[in-house]
Protein backbone atom coordinates (compact mmCIF):
# COMPACT_ATOMS: atom_id res chain seq x y z
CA UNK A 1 -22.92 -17.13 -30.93
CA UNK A 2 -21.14 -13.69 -30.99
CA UNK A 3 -22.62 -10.65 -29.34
CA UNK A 4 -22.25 -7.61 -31.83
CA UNK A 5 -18.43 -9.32 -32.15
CA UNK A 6 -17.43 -8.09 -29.05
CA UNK A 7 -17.71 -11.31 -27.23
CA UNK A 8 -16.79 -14.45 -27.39
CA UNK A 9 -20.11 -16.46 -27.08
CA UNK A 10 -23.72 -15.53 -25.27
CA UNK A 11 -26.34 -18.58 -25.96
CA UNK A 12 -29.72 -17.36 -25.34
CA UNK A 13 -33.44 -18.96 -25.41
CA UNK A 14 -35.33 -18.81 -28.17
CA UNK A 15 -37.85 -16.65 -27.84
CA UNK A 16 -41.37 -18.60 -28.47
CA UNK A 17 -45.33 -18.56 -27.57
CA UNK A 18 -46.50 -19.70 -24.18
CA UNK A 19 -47.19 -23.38 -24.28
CA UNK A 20 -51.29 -22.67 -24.53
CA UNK A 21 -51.22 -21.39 -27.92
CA UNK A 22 -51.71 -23.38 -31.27
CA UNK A 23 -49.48 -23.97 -33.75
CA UNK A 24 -51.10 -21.00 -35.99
CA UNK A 25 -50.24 -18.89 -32.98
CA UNK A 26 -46.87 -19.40 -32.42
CA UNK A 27 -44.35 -16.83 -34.27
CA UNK A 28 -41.91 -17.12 -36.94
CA UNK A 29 -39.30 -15.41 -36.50
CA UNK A 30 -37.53 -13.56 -39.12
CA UNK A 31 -35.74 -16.36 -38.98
CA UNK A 32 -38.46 -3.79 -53.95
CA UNK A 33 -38.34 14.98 -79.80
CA UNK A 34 -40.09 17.82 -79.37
CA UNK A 35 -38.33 21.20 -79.26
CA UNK A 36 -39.86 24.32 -77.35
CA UNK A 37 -38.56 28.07 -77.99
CA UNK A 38 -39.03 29.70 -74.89
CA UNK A 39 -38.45 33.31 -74.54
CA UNK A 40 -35.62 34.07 -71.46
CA UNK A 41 -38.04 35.89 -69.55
CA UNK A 42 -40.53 33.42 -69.63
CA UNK A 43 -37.98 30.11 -68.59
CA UNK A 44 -36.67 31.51 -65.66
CA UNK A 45 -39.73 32.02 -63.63
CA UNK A 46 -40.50 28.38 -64.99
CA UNK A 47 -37.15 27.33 -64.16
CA UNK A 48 -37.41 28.46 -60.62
CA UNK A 49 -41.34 27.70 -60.80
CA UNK A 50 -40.08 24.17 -61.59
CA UNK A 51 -36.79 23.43 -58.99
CA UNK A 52 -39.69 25.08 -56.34
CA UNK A 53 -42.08 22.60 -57.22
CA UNK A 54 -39.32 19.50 -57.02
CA UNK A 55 -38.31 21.30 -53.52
CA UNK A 56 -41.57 21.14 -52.28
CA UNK A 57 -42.43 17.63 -53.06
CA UNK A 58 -39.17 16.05 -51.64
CA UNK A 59 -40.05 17.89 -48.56
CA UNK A 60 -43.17 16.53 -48.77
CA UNK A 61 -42.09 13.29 -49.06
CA UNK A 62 -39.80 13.26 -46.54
CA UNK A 63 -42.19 14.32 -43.86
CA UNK A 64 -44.51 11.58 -45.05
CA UNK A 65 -41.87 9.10 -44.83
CA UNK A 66 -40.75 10.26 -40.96
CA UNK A 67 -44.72 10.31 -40.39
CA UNK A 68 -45.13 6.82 -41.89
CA UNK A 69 -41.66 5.82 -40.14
CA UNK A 70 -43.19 6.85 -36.62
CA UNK A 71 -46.83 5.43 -37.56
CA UNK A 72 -45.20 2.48 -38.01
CA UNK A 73 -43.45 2.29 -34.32
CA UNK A 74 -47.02 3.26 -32.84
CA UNK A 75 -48.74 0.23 -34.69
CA UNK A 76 -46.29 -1.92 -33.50
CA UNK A 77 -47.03 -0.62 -29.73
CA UNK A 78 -50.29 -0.83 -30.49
CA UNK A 79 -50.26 -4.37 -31.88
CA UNK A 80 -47.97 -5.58 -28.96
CA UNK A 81 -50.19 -4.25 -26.51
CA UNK A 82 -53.27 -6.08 -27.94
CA UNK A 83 -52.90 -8.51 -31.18
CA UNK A 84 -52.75 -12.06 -31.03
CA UNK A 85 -50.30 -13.56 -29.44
CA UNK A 86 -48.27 -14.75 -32.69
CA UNK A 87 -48.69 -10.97 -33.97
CA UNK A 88 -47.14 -9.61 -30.88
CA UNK A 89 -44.24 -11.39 -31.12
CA UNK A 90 -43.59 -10.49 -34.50
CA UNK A 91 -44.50 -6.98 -33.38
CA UNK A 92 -42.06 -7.12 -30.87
CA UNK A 93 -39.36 -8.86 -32.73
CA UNK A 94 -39.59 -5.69 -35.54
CA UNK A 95 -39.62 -3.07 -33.18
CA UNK A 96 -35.66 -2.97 -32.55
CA UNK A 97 -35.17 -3.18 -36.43
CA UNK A 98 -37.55 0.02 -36.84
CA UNK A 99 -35.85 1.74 -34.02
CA UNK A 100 -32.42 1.29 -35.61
CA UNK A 101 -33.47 2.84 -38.82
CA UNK A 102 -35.14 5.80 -37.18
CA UNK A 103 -33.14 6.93 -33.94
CA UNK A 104 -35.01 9.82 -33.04
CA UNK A 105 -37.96 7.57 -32.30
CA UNK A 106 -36.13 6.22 -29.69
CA UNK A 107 -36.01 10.01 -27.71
CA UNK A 108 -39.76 10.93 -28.51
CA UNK A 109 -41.13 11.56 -24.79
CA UNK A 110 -44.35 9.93 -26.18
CA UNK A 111 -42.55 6.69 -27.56
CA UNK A 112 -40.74 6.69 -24.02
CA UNK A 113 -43.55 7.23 -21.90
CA UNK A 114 -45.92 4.04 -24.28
CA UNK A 115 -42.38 1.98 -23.71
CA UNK A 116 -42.88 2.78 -20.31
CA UNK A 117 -46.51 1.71 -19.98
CA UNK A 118 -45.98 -1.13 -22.34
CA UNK A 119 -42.82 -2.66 -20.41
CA UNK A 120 -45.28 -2.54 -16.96
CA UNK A 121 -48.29 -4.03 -18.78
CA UNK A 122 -49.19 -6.89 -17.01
CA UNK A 123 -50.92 -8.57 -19.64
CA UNK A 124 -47.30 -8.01 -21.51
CA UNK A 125 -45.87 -9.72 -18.84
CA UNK A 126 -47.58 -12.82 -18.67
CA UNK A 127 -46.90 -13.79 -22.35
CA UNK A 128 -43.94 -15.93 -22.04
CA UNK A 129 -42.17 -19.16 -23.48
CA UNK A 130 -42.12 -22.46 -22.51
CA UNK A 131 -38.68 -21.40 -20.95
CA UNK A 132 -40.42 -18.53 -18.96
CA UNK A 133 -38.81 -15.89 -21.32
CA UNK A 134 -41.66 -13.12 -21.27
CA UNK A 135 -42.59 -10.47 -24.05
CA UNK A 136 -41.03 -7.95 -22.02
CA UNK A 137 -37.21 -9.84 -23.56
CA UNK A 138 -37.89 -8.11 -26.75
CA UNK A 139 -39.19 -4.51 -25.48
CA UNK A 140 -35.90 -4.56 -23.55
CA UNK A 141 -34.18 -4.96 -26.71
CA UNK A 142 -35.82 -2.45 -28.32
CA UNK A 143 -35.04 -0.19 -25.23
CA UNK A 144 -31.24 -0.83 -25.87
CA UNK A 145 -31.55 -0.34 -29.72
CA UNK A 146 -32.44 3.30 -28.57
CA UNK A 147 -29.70 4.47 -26.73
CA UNK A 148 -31.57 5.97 -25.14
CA UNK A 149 -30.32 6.09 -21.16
CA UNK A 150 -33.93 7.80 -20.02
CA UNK A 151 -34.62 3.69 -19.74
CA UNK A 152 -31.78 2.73 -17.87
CA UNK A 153 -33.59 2.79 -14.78
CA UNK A 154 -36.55 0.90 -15.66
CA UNK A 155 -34.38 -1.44 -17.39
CA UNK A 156 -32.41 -1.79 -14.06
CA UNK A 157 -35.44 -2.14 -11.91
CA UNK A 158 -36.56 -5.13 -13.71
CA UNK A 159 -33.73 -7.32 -13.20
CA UNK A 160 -34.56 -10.25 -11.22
CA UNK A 161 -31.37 -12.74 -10.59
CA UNK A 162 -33.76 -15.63 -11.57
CA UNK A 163 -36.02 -14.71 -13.99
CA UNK A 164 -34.99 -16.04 -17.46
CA UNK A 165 -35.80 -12.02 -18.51
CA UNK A 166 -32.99 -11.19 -17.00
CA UNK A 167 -30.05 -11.49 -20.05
CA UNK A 168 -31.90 -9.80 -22.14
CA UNK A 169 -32.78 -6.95 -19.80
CA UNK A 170 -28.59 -7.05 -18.85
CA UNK A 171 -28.41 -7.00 -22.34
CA UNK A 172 -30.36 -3.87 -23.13
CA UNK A 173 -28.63 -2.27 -20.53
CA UNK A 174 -25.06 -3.36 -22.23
CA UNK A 175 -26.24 -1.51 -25.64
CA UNK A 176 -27.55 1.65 -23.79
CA UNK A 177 -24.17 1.86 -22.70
CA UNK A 178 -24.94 3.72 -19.30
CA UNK A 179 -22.40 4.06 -16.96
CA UNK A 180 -24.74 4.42 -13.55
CA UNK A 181 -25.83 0.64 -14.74
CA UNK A 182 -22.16 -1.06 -13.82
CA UNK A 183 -22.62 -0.72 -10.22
CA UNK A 184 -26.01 -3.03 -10.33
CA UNK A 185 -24.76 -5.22 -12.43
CA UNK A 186 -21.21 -6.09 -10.87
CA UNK A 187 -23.00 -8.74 -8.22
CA UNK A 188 -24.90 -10.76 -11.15
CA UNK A 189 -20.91 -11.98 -12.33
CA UNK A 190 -21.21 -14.06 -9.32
CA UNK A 191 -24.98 -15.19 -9.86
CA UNK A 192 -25.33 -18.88 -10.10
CA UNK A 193 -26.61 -19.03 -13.48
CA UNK A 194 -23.74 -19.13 -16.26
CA UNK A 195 -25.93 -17.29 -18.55
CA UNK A 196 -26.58 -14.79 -16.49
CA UNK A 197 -22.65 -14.23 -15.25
CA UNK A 198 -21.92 -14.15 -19.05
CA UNK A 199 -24.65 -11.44 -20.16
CA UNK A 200 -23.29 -9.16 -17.34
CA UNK A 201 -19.46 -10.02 -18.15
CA UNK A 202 -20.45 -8.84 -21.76
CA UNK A 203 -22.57 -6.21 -20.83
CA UNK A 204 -20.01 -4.60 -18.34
CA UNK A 205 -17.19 -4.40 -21.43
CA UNK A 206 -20.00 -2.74 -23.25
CA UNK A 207 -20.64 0.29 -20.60
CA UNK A 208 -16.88 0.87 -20.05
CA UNK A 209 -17.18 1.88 -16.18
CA UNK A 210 -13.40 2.14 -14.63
CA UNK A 211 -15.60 0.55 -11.61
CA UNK A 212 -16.09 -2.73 -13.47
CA UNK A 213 -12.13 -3.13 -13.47
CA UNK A 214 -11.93 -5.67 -10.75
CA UNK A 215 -15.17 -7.41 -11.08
CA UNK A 216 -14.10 -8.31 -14.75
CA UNK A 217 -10.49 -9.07 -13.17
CA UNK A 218 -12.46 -11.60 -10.99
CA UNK A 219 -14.46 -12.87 -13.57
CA UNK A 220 -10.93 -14.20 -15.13
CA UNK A 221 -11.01 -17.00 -12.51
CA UNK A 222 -14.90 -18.33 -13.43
CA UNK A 223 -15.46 -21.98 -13.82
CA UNK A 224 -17.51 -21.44 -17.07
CA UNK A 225 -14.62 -21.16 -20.05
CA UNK A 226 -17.34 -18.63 -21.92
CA UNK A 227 -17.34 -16.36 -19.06
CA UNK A 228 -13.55 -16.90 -18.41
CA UNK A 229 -12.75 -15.55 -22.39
CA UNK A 230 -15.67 -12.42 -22.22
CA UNK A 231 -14.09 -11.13 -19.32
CA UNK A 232 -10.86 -10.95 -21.23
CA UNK A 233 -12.54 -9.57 -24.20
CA UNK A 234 -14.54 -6.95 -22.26
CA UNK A 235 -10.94 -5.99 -20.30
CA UNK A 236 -9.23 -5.38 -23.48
CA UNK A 237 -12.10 -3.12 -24.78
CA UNK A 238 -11.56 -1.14 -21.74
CA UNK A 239 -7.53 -0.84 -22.61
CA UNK A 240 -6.73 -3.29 -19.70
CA UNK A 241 -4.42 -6.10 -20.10
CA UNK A 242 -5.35 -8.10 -17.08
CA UNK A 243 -7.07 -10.57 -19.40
CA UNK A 244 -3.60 -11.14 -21.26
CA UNK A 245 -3.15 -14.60 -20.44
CA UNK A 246 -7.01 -15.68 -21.16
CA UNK A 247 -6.16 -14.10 -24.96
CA UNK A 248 -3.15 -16.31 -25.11
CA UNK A 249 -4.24 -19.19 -24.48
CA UNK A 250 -7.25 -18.72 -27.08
CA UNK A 251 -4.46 -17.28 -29.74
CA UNK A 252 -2.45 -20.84 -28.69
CA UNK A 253 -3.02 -23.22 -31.64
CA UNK A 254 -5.14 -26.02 -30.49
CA UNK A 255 -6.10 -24.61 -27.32
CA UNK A 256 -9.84 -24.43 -28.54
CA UNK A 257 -10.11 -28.43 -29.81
CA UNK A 258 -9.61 -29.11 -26.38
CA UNK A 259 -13.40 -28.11 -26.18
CA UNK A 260 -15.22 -30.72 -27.78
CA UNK A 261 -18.85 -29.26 -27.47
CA UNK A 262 -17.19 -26.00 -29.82
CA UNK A 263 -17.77 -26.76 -33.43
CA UNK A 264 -15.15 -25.86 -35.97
CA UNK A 265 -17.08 -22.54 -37.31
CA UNK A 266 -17.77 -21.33 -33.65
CA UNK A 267 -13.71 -21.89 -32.88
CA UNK A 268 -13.03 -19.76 -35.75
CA UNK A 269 -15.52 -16.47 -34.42
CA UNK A 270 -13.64 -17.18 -31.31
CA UNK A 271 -10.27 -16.68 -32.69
CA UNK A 272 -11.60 -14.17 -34.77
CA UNK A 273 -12.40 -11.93 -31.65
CA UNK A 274 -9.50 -13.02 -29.42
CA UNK A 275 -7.27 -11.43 -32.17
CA UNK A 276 -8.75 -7.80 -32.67
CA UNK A 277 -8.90 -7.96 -28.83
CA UNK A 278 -5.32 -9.07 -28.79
CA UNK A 279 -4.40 -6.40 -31.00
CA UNK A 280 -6.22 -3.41 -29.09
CA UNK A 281 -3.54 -3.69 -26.29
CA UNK A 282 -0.02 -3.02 -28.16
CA UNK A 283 1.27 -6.05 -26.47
CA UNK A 284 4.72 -7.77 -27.56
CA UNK A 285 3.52 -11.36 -26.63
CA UNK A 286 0.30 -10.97 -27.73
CA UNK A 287 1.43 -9.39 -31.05
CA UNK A 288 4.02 -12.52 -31.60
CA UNK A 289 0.78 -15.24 -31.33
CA UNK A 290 -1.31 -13.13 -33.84
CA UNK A 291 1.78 -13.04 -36.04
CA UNK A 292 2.57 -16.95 -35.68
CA UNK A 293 -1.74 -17.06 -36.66
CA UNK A 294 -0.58 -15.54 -39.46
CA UNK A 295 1.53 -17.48 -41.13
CA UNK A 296 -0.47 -20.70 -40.71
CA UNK A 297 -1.98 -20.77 -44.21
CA UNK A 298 -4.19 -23.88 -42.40
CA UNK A 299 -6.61 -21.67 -41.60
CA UNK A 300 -9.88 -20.55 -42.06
CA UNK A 301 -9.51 -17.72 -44.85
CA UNK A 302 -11.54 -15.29 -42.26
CA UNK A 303 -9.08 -15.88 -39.14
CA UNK A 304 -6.38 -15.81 -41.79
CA UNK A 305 -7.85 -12.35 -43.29
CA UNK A 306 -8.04 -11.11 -39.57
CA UNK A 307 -4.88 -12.34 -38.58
CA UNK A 308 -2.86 -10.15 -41.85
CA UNK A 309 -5.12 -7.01 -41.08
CA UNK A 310 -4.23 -6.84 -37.16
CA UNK A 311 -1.04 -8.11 -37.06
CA UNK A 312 1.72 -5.42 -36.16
């Protein structure tokens, strides 16, 4: 599937109860006439009386809706840190969604500090999946929704090159967008687990570090085709064209049926991305494949669409 449409594909596990609990415990996730003469020197005051009183209760309501906003966040600590096991997922899968509607959450020093806690919890970290993903997956999604970089360290301190934890917490890192967090993850593009190579491929077009230039060039060469295709994507993010010849060949008709385990809709996101990466680098060749795209009225009216909007 795409990751935020900057990349090409990222599978990840789904994110379940531990194998103990019952069916009732196991979360679902997400998969509103009558005419007055007033004198003049009586309707101003009650004008002003009036816009006053309208002032006063949208302030009001706007504290009560940033107080209800942030009550909300602290519940859901609250419930991941000791509800059921079905309402702590859930808890856990709404946090990022809350954070994204209400930022400043994200840089409270108390919200940071019960993140903190929370992410350390040990009793957090033994609820996992039958895969071994733990709770702590989610909180490091909702520690990239943030943006907050007073987590990048944590975040980076919890990587484990084995521990299916680990995308996500590469991941989180990726979204925070912190530049001190390239240099860690440079050696997991080499780490045995395609997964894991991918998420940090991904993750390192995300953060932008100059640094990352010839890991990414590296990862150009990897056996995995995924990996092979975000590396290219993440290179042209960074305004490199060292990927040039991955983007061709996914901009080459047929190129992608040549990958039978790609369905037809997940060929098209593909080409989709390949194209406005394409297009970032103000490249002759690459220009003349988007344009040939272009004129192919065989396909998909989205990689069509893209194909007129980015074409030079």
């Amino acid at each position: 599937m795409l990751a935020k449409e900057t990349a090409i594909t990222l599978d990840r596990p789904d994110l379940e109860t531990s194998p103990g609990d019952s069916v009732e415990d196991q979360p679902t996730l997400p998969t509103e006439t009558v005419t007055l003469n007033i004198h003049s020197f009586f309707l101003l005051p009650f004008l002003i009386l009036v816009g006053i009183g309208i002032l006063f209760g949208i302030y009001i309501l706007g504290v009560n809706l940033l107080t209800q906003e942030s009550r909300d966040t602290y519940d859901l600590l609250e419930t991941i840190k000791t509800g059921r096991n079905h309402d702590r997922w859930r808890s856990a899968f709404e946090l990022s969604s809350v954070l994204t509607r209400d930022s400043k959450i994200g840089f409270d020093k108390r919200f940071v500090a019960k993140m903190t806690n929370l992410f350390q919890d040990p009793d957090v970290i033994q609820i996992t999946t039958q895969n071994g993903v733990s709770l702590k997956a989610y909180l490091a999604q909702a520690m990239g929704s943030t943006k907050n970089p007073a987590f990048t360290q944590l975040l980076l301190e919890a990587i484990d090159d084995i521990h299916p934890d680990t995308v996500f917490i590469i991941s989180a890192l990726g979204a925070l967008g912190d530049k001190r967090s390239a240099r860690r993850i440079h050696p997991l593009t080499l780490n045995p687990s395609s997964a894991i190579r991918l998420t940090a491929v991904i993750a390192l077009g995300e953060i932008g570090n100059p640094t990352s230039f010839p890991v990414l060039e590296k990862a150009l060469d990897d056996e995995e085709p995924n990996v092979r295709w975000d590396a290219a994507v993440a290179l042209s993010k960074m305004g490199s064209k060292a990927g040039k010849a991955v983007l061709l060949d996914l901009l080459r008709p047929g190129y992608l049926e040549e990958f039978k385990s790609i369905d037809i809709n997940e060929r098209n996101r593909i080409l989709v991305v390949a194209m406005r990466s394409a297009a970032k680098l103000d490249d002759p060749e690459l220009d003349q494949a988007i344009g040939l795209l272009a004129e192919n009225r065989d396909l998909n009216m989205d990689v069509l669409k893209t194909a007129l909007e980015v074409k030079r």
